[in-house]
Protein backbone atom coordinates (compact mmCIF):
# COMPACT_ATOMS: atom_id res chain seq x y z
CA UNK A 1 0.00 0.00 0.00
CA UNK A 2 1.32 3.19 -0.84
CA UNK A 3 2.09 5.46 1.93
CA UNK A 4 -0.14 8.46 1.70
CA UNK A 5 1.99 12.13 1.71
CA UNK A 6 0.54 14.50 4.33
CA UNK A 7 -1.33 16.68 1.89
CA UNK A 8 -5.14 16.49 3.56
CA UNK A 9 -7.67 16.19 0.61
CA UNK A 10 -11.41 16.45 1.05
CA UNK A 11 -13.19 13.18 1.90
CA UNK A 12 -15.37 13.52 -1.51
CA UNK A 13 -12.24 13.51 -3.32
CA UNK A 14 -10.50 10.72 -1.65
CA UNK A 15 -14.29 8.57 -2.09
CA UNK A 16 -13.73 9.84 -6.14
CA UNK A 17 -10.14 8.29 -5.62
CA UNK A 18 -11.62 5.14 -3.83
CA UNK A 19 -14.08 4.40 -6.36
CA UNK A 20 -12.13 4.60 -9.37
CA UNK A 21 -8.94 2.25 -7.98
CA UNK A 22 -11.28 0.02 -7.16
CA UNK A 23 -13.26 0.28 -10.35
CA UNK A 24 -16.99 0.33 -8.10
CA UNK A 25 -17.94 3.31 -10.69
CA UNK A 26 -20.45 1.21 -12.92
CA UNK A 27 -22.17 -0.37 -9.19
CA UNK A 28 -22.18 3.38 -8.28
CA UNK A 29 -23.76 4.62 -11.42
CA UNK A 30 -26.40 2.10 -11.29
CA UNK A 31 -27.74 3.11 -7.37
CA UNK A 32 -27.67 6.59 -8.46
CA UNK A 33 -29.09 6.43 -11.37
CA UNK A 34 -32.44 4.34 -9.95
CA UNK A 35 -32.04 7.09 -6.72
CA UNK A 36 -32.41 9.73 -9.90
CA UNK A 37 -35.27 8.20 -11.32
CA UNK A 38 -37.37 7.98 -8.21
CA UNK A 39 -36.55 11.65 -7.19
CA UNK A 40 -37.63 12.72 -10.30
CA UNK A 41 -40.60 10.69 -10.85
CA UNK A 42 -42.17 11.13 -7.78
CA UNK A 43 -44.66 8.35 -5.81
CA UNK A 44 -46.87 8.84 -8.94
CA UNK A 45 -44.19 7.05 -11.01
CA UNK A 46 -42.51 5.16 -8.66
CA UNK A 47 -45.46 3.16 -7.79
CA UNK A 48 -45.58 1.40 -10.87
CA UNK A 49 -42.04 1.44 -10.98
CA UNK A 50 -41.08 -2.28 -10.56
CA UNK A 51 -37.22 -1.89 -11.50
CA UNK A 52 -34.73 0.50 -13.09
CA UNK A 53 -31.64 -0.66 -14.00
CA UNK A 54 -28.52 0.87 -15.90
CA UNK A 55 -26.47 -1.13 -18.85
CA UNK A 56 -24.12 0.58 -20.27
CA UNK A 57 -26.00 3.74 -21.22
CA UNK A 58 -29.00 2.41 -21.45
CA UNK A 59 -31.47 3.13 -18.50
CA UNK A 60 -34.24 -0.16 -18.19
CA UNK A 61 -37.43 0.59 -16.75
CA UNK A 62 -40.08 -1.75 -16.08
CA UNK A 63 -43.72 -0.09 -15.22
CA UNK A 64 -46.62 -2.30 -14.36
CA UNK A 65 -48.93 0.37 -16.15
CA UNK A 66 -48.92 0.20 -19.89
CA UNK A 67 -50.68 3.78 -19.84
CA UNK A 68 -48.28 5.55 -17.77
CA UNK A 69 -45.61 3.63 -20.30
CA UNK A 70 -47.45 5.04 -23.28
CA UNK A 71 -47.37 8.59 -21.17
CA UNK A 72 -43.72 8.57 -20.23
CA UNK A 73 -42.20 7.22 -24.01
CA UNK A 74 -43.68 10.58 -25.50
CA UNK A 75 -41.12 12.73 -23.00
CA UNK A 76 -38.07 10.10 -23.28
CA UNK A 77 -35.78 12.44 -24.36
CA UNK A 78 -37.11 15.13 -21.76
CA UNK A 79 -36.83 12.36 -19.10
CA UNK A 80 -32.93 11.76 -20.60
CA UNK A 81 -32.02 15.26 -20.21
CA UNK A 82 -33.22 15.63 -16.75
CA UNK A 83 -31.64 12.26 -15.28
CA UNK A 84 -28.54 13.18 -16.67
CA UNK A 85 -28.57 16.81 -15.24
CA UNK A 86 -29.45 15.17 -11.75
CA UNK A 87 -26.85 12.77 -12.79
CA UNK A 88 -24.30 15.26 -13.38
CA UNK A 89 -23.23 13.88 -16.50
CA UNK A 90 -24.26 12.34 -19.56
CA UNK A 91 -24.83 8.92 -18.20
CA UNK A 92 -27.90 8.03 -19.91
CA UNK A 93 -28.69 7.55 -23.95
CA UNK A 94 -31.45 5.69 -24.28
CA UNK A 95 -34.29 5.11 -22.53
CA UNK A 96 -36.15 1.75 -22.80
CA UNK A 97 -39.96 1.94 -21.20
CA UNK A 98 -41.44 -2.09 -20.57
């Protein structure tokens, strides 16, 4: 283990530094990416939200209401820009509703 120098770095950075040595970004990108989704969706959403899940930069969501599904795929790119922005990055490319 490499000794640390005595510099003092703030803890985000030194998570930053944590999560990228041990390459836990894609795990963290998935949590925050569902935490994004149900923050922006709201209970309305979320309760026919049975999963969201990130591959690659494709965000999956499964909804157990085809009308809301019908709803939400006519603001997918809407919905992409704003989980991104809460994101922080672009994360997400394409949305898949089912």
């Amino acid at each position: 283990m490499a000794k640390r120098n005595n510099s003092h770095i703030p803890l985000s950075d030194a998570l930053k530094e944590f999560i990228a040595e041990n390459k836990l970004q894609k795990g963290m990108d998935k949590v925050d990416a569902k935490e994004a989704w149900a923050k922006l969706m709201g209970n309305g959403v979320n309760n026919y939200t049975s999963s969201v899940e990130l591959r690659n930069e494709t965000l999956f969501v499964s909804l157990s209401s085809s009308v809301l599904r019908e709803e939400l795929s006519l603001g997918k790119t809407k919905i992409i820009a704003m989980m991104n922005e809460e994101l922080g990055r672009e994360l997400i490319k394409k949305l898949v509703l089912r």
